[in-house]
Protein backbone atom coordinates (compact mmCIF):
# COMPACT_ATOMS: atom_id res chain seq x y z
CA UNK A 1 -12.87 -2.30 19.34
CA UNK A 2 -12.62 -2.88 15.38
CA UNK A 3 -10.70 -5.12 13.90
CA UNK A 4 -7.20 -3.84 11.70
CA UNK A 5 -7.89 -3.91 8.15
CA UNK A 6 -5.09 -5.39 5.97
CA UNK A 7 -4.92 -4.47 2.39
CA UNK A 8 -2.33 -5.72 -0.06
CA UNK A 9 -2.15 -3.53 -3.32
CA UNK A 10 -0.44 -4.55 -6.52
CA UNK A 11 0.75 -2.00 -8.95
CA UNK A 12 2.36 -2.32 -12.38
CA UNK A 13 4.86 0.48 -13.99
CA UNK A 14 4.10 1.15 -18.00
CA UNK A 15 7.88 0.12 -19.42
CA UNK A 16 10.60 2.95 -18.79
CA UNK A 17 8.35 4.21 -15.60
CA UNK A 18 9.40 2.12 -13.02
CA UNK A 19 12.25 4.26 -11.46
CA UNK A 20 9.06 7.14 -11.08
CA UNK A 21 6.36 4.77 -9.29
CA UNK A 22 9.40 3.36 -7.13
CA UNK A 23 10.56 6.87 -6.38
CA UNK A 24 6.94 8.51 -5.93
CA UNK A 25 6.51 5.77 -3.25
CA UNK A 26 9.67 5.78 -1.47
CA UNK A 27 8.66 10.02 -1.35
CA UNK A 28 5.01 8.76 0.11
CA UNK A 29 6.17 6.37 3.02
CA UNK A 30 7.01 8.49 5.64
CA UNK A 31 4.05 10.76 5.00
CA UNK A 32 1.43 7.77 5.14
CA UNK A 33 3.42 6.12 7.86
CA UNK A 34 2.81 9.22 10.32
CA UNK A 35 -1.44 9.41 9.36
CA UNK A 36 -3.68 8.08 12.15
CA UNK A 37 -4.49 4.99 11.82
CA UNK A 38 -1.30 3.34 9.92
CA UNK A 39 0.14 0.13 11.55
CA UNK A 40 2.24 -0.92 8.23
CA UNK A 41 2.51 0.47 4.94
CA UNK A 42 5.45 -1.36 3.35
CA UNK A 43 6.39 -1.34 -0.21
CA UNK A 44 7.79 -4.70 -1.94
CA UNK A 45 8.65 -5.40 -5.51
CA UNK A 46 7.83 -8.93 -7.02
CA UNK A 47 11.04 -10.79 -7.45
CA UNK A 48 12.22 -11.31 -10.56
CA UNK A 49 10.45 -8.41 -11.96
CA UNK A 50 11.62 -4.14 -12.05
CA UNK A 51 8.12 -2.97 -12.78
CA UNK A 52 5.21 -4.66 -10.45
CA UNK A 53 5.44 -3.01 -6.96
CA UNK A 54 2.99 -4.59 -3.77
CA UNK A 55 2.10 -2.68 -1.12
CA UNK A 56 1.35 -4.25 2.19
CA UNK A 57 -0.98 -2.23 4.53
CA UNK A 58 -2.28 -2.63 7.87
CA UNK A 59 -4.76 0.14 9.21
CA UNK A 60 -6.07 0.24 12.72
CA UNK A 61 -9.76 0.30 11.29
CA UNK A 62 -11.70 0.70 7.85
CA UNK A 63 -12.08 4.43 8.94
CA UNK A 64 -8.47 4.99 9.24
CA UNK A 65 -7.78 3.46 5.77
CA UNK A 66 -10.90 5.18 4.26
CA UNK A 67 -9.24 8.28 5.53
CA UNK A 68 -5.71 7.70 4.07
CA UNK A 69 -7.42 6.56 0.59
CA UNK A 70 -9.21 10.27 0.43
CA UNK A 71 -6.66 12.28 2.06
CA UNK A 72 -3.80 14.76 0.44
CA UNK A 73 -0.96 12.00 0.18
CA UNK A 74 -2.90 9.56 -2.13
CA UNK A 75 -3.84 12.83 -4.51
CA UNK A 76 -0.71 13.29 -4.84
CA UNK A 77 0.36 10.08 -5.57
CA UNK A 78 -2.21 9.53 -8.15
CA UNK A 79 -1.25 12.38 -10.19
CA UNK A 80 2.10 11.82 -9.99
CA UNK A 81 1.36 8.64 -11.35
CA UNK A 82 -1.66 8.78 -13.51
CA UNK A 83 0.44 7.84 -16.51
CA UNK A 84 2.72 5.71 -14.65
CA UNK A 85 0.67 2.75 -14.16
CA UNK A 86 -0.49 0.13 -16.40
CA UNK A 87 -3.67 0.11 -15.01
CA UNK A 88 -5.69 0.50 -11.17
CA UNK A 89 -3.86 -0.82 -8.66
CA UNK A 90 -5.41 -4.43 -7.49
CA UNK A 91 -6.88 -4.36 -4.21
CA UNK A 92 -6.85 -7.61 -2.13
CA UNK A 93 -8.37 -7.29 1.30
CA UNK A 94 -7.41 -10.25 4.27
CA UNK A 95 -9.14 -11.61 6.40
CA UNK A 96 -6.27 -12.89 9.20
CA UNK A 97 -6.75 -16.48 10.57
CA UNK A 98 -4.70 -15.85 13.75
CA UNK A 99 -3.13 -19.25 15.13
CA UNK A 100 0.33 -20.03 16.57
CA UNK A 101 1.98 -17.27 17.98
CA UNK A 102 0.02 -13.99 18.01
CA UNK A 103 2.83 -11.76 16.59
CA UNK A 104 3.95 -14.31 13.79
CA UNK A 105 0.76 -16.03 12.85
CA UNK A 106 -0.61 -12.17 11.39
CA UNK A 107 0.03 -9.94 9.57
């Protein structure tokens, strides 16, 4: 059995574009949240802010998120937002550290 991959992404909207990423991934989530593989794929936005968006992921296994990062959904998210961004998205990948109780001590 392989271990879930977590993944938290951090995007930031060019000025006057954050209504479009926020709308492009509100459009996305039920789409990603029905591929194989998908255990949470939750979009946040960074308090205090309108235009830096964090997604927090959780994929069954590397495959399934390998999958989901070639497949027809993420396409079309990156065009739709190739000049929507500031930049790449930053990719942090976690390693959990389960302790305490196994539902609320990971992610």
């Amino acid at each position: 059995m392989t271990d879930p991959v977590v993944l938290v992404a951090t995007m930031v909207a060019k000025p006057g574009q954050e209504e479009l990423v926020e709308k492009t991934f509100a459009a996305a989530l039920p789409k990603v949240h029905a591929e194989p593989g998908c255990l949470r794929y939750a979009l946040h936005r960074r308090t205090g802010t309108t235009g830096e968006f964090v997604m927090i992921e959780k994929w069954a296994s590397r495959e399934a998120l390998d999958a989901h990062m070639k497949g027809a959904v993420m396409r079309e998210m990156g065009a739709a937002l190739a000049q929507a961004l500031s930049g790449a998205p930053d990719l942090v990948f976690l390693d959990a550290i389960p302790a305490g109780d196994a539902d609320a001590g990971a992610v």
